[in-house]
PDB file of N, CA and C in Angstrom:
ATOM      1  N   UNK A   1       0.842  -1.187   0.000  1.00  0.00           N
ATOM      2  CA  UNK A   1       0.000   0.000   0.000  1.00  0.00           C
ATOM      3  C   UNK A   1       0.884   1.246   0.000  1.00  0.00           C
ATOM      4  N   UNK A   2       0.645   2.428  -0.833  1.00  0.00           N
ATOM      5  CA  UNK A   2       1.599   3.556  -0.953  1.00  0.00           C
ATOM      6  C   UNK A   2       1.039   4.295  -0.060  1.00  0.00           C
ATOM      7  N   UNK A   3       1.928   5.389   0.861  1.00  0.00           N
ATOM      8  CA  UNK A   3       1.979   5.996   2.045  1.00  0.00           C
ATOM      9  C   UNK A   3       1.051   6.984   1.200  1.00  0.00           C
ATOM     10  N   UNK A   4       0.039   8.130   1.596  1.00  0.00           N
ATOM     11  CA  UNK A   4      -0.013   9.261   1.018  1.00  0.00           C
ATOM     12  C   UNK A   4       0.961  10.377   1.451  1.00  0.00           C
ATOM     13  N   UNK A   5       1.520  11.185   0.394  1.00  0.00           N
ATOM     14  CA  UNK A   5       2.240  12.248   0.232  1.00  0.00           C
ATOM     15  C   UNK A   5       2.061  13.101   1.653  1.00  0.00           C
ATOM     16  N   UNK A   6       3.278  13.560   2.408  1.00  0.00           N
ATOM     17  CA  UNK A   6       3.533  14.072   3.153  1.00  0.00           C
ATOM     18  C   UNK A   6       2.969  15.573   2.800  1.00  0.00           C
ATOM     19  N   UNK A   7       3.129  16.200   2.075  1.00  0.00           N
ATOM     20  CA  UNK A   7       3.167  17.602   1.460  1.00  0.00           C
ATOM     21  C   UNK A   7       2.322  17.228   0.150  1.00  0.00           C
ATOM     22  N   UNK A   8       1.096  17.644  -0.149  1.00  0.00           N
ATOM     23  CA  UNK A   8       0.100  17.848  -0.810  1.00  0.00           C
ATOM     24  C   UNK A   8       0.274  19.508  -1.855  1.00  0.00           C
ATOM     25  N   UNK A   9       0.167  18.771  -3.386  1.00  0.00           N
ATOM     26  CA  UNK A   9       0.266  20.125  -3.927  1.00  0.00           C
ATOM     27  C   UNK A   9      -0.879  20.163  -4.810  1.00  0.00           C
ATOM     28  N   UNK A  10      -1.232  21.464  -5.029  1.00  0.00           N
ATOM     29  CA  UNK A  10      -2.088  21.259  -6.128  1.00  0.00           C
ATOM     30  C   UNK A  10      -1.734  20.863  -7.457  1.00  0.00           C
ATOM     31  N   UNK A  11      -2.340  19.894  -8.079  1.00  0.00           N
ATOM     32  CA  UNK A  11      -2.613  19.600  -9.489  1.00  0.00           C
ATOM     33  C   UNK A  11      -1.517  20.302 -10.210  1.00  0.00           C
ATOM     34  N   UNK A  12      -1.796  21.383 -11.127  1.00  0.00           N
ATOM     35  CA  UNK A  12      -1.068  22.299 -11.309  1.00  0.00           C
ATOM     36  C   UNK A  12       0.243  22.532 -11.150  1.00  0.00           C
ATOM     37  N   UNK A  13       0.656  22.888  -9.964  1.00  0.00           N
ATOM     38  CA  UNK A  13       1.878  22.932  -9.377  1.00  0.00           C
ATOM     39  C   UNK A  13       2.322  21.547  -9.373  1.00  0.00           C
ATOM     40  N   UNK A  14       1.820  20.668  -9.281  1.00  0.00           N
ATOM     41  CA  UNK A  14       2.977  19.125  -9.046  1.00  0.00           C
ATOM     42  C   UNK A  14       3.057  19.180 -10.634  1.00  0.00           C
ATOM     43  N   UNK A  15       1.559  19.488 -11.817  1.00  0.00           N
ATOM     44  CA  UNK A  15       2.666  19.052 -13.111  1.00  0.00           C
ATOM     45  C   UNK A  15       3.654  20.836 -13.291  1.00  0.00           C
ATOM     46  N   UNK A  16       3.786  21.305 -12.793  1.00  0.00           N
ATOM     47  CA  UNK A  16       4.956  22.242 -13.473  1.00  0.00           C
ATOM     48  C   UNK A  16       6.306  21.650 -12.443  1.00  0.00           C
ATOM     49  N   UNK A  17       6.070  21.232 -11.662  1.00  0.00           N
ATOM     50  CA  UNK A  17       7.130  19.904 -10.888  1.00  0.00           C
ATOM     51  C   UNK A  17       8.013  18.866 -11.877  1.00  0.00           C
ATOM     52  N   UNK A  18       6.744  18.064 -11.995  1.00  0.00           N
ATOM     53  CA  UNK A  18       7.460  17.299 -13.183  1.00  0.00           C
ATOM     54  C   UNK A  18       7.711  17.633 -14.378  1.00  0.00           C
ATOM     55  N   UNK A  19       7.321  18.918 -14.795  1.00  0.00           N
ATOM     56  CA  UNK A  19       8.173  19.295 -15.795  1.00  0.00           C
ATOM     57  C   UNK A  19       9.536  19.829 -15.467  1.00  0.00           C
ATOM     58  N   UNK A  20       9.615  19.967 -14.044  1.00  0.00           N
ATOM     59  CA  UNK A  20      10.929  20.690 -13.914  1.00  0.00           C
ATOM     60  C   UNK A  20      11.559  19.593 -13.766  1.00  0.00           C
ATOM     61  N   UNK A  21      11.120  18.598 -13.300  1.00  0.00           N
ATOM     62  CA  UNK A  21      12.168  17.253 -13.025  1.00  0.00           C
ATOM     63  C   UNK A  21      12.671  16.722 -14.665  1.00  0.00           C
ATOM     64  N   UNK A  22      11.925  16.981 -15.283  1.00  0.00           N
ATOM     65  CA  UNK A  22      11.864  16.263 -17.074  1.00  0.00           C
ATOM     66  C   UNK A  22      12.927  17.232 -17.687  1.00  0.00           C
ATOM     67  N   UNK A  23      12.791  18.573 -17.553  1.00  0.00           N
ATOM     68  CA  UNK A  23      13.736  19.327 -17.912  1.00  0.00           C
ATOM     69  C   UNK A  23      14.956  19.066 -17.146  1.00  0.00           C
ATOM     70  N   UNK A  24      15.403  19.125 -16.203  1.00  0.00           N
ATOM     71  CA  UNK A  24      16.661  19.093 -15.474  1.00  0.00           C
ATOM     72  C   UNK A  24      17.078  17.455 -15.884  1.00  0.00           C
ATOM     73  N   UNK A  25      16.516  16.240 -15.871  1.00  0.00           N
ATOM     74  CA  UNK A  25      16.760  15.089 -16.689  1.00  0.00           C
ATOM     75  C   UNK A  25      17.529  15.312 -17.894  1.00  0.00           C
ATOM     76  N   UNK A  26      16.837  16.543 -18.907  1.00  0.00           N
ATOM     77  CA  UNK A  26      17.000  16.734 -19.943  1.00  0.00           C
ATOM     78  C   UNK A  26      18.555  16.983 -20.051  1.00  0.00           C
ATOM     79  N   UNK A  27      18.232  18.723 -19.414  1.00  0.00           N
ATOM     80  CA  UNK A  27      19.255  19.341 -19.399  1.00  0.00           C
ATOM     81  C   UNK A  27      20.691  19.396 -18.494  1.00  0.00           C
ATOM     82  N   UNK A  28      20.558  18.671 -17.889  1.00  0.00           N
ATOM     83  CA  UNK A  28      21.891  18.502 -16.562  1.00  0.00           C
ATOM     84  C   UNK A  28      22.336  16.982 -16.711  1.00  0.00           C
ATOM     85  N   UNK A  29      21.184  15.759 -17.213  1.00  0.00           N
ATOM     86  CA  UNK A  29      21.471  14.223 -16.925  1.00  0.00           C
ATOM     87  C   UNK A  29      22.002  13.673 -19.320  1.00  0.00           C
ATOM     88  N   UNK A  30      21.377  14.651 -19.716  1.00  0.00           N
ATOM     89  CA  UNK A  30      21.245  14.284 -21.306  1.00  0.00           C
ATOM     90  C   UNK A  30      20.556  13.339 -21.606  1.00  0.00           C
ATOM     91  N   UNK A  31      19.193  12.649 -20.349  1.00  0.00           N
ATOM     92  CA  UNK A  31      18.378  11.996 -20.764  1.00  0.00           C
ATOM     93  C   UNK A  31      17.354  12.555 -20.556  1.00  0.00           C
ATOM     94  N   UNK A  32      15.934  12.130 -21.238  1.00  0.00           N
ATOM     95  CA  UNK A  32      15.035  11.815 -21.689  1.00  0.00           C
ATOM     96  C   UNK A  32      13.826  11.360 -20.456  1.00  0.00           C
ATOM     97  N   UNK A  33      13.445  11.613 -19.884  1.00  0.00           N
ATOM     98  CA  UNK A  33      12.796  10.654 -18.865  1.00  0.00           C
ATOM     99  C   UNK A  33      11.159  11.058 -19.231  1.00  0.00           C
ATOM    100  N   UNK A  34      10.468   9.507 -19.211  1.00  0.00           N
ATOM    101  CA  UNK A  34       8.685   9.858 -18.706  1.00  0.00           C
ATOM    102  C   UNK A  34       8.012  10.225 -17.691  1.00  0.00           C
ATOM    103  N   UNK A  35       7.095  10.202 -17.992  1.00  0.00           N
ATOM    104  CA  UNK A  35       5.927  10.529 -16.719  1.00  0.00           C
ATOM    105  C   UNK A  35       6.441   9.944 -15.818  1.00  0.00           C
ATOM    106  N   UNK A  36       6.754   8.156 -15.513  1.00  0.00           N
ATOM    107  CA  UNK A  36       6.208   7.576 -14.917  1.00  0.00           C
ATOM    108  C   UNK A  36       7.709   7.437 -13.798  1.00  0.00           C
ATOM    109  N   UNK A  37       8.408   7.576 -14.430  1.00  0.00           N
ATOM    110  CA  UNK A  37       9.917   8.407 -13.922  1.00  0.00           C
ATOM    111  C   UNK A  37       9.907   9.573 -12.774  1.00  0.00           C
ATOM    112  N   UNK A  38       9.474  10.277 -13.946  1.00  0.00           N
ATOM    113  CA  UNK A  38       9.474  11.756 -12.907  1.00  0.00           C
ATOM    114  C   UNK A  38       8.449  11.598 -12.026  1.00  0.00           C
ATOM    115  N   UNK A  39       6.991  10.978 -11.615  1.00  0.00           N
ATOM    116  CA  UNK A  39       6.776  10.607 -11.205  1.00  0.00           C
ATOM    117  C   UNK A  39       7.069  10.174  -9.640  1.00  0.00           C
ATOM    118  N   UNK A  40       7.360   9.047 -10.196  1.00  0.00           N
ATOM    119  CA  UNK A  40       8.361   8.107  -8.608  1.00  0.00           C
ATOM    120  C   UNK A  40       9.451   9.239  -8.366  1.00  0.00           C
ATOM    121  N   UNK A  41       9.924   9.809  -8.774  1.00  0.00           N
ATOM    122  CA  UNK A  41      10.898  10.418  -7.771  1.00  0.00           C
ATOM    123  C   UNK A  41      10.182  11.725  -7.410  1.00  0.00           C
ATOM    124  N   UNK A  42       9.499  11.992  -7.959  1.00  0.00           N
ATOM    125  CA  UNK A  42       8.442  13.363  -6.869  1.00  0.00           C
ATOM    126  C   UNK A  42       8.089  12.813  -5.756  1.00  0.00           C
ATOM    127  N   UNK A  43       8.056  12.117  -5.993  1.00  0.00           N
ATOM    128  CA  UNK A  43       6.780  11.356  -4.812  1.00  0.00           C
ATOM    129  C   UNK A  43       7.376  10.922  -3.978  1.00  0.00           C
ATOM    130  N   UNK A  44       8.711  10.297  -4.204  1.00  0.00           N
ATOM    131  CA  UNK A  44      10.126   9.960  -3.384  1.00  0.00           C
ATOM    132  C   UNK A  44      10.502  11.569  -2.695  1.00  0.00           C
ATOM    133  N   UNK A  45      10.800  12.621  -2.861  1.00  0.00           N
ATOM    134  CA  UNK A  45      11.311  14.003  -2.656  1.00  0.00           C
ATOM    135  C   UNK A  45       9.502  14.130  -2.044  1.00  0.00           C
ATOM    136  N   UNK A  46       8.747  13.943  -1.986  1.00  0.00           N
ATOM    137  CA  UNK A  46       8.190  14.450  -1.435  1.00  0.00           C
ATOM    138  C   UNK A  46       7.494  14.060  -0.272  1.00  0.00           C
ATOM    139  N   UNK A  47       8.156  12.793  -0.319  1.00  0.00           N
ATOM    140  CA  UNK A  47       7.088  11.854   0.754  1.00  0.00           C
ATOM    141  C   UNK A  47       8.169  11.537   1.797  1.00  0.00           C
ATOM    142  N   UNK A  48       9.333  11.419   1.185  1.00  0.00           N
ATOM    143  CA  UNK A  48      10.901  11.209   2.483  1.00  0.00           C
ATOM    144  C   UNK A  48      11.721  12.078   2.266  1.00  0.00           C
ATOM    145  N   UNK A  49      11.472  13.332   1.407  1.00  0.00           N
ATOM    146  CA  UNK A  49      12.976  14.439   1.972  1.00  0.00           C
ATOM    147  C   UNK A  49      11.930  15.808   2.329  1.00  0.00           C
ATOM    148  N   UNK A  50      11.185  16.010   1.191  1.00  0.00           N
ATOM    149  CA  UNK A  50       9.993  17.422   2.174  1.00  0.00           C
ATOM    150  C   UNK A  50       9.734  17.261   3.196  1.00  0.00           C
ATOM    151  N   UNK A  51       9.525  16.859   4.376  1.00  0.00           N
ATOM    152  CA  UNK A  51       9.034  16.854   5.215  1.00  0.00           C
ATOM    153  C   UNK A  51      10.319  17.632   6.444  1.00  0.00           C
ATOM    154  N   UNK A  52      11.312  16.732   6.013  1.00  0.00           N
ATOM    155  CA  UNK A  52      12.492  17.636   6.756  1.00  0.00           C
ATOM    156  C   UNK A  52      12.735  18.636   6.178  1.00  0.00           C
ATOM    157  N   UNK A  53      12.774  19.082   5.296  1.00  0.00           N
ATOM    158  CA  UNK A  53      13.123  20.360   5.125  1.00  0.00           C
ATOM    159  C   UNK A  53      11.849  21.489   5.389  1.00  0.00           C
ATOM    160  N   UNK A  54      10.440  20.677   5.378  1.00  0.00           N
ATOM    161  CA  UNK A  54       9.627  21.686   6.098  1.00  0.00           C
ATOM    162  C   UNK A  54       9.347  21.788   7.578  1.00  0.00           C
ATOM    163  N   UNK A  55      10.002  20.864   7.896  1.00  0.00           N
ATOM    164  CA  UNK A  55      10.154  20.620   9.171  1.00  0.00           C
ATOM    165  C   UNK A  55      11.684  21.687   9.910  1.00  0.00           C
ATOM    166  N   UNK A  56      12.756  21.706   8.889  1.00  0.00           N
ATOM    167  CA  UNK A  56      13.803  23.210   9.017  1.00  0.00           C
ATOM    168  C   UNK A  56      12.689  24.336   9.039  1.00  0.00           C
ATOM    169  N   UNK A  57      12.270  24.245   8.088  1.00  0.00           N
ATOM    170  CA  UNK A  57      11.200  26.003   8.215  1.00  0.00           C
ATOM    171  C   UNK A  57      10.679  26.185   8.737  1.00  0.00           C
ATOM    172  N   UNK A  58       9.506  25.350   9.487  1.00  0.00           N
ATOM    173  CA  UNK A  58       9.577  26.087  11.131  1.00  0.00           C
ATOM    174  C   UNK A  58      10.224  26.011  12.138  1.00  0.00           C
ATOM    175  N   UNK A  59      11.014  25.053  12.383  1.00  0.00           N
ATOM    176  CA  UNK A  59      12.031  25.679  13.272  1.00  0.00           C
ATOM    177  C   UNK A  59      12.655  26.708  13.244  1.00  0.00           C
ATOM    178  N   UNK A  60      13.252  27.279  11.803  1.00  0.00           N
ATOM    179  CA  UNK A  60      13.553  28.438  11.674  1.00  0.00           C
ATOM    180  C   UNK A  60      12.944  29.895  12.161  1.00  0.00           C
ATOM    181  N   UNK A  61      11.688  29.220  11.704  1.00  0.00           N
ATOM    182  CA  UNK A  61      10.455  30.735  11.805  1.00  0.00           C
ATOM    183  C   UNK A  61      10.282  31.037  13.269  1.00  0.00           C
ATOM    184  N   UNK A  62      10.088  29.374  14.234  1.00  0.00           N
ATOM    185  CA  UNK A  62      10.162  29.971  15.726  1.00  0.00           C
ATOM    186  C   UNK A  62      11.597  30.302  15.937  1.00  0.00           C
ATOM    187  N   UNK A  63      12.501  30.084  15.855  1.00  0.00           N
ATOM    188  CA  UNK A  63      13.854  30.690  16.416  1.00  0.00           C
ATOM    189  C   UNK A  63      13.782  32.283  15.785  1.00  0.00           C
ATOM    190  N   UNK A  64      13.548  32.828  14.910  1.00  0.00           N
ATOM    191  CA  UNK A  64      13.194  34.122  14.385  1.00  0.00           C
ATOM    192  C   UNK A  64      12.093  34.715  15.559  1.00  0.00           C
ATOM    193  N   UNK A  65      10.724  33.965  15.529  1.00  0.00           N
ATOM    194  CA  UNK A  65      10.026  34.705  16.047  1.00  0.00           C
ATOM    195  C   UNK A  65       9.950  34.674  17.307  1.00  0.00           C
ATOM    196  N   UNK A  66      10.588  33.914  18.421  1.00  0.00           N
ATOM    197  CA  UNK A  66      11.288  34.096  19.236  1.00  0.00           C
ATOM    198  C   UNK A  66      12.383  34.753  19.877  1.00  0.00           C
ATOM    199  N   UNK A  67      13.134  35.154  18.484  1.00  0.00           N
ATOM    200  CA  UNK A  67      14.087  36.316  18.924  1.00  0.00           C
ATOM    201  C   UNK A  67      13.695  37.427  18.625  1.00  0.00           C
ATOM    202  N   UNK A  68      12.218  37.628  17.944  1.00  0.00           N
ATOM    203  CA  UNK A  68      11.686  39.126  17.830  1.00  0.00           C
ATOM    204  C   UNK A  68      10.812  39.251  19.154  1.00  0.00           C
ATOM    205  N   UNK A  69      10.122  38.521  19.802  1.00  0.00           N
ATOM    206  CA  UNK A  69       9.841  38.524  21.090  1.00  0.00           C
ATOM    207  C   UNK A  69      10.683  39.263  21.868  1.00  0.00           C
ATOM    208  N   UNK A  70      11.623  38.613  21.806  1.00  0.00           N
ATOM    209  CA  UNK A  70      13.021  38.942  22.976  1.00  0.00           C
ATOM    210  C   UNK A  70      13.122  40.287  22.998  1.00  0.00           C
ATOM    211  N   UNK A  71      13.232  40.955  21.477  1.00  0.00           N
ATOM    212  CA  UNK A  71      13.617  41.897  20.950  1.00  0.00           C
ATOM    213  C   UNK A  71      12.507  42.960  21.908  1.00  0.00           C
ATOM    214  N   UNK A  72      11.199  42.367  21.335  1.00  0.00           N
ATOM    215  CA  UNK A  72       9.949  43.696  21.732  1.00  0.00           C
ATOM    216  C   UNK A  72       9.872  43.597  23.367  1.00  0.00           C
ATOM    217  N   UNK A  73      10.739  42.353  24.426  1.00  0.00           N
ATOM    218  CA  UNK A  73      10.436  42.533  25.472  1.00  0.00           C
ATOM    219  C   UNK A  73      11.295  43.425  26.042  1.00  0.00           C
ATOM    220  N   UNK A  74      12.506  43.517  25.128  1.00  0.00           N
ATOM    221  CA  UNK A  74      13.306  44.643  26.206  1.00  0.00           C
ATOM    222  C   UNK A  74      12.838  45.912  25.549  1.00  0.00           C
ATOM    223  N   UNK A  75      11.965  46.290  25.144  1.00  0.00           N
ATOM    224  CA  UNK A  75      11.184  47.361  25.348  1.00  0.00           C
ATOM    225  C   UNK A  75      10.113  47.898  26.396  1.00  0.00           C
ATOM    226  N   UNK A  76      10.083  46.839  27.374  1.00  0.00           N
ATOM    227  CA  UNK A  76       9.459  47.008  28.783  1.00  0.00           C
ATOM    228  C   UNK A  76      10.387  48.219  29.143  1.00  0.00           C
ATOM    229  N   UNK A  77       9.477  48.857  30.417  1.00  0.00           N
ATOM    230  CA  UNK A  77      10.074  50.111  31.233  1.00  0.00           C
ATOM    231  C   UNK A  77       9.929  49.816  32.727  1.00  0.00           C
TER     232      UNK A  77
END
């Protein structure tokens, strides 16, 4: 049974995805790849490496918005 996708995109946006995966195949590998290619490895990048890296972005965002806290508390009197 396949896991469902960690990170959900719209329609749309996943095919201008795999066109970017088909192009960079193209242009960086000098092959050719199908659907069914680009495909499995979206779905691979999106189901076991997105998640950590959206999982960096908020950590990031609270360590930011935590140090703007900090920031507006030493504005106490």
């Amino acid at each position: 049974m396949k896991k469902q996708p960690a990170i959900s995109v719209p329609k749309e946006k996943r095919e201008e995805m795999l066109a970017a995966i088909k192009r960079y195949y193209s242009e960086a590998q000098g092959e050719d790849i199908g659907d069914l290619k680009a495909t499995l490895l979206l779905d691979f990048v999106t189901e076991d490496l997105a998640p950590a890296f959206y999982n960096q972005g908020v950590s990031d965002a609270c360590q930011y918005m935590n140090e703007m806290v900090e920031d507006v508390l030493t504005l106490q009197k």
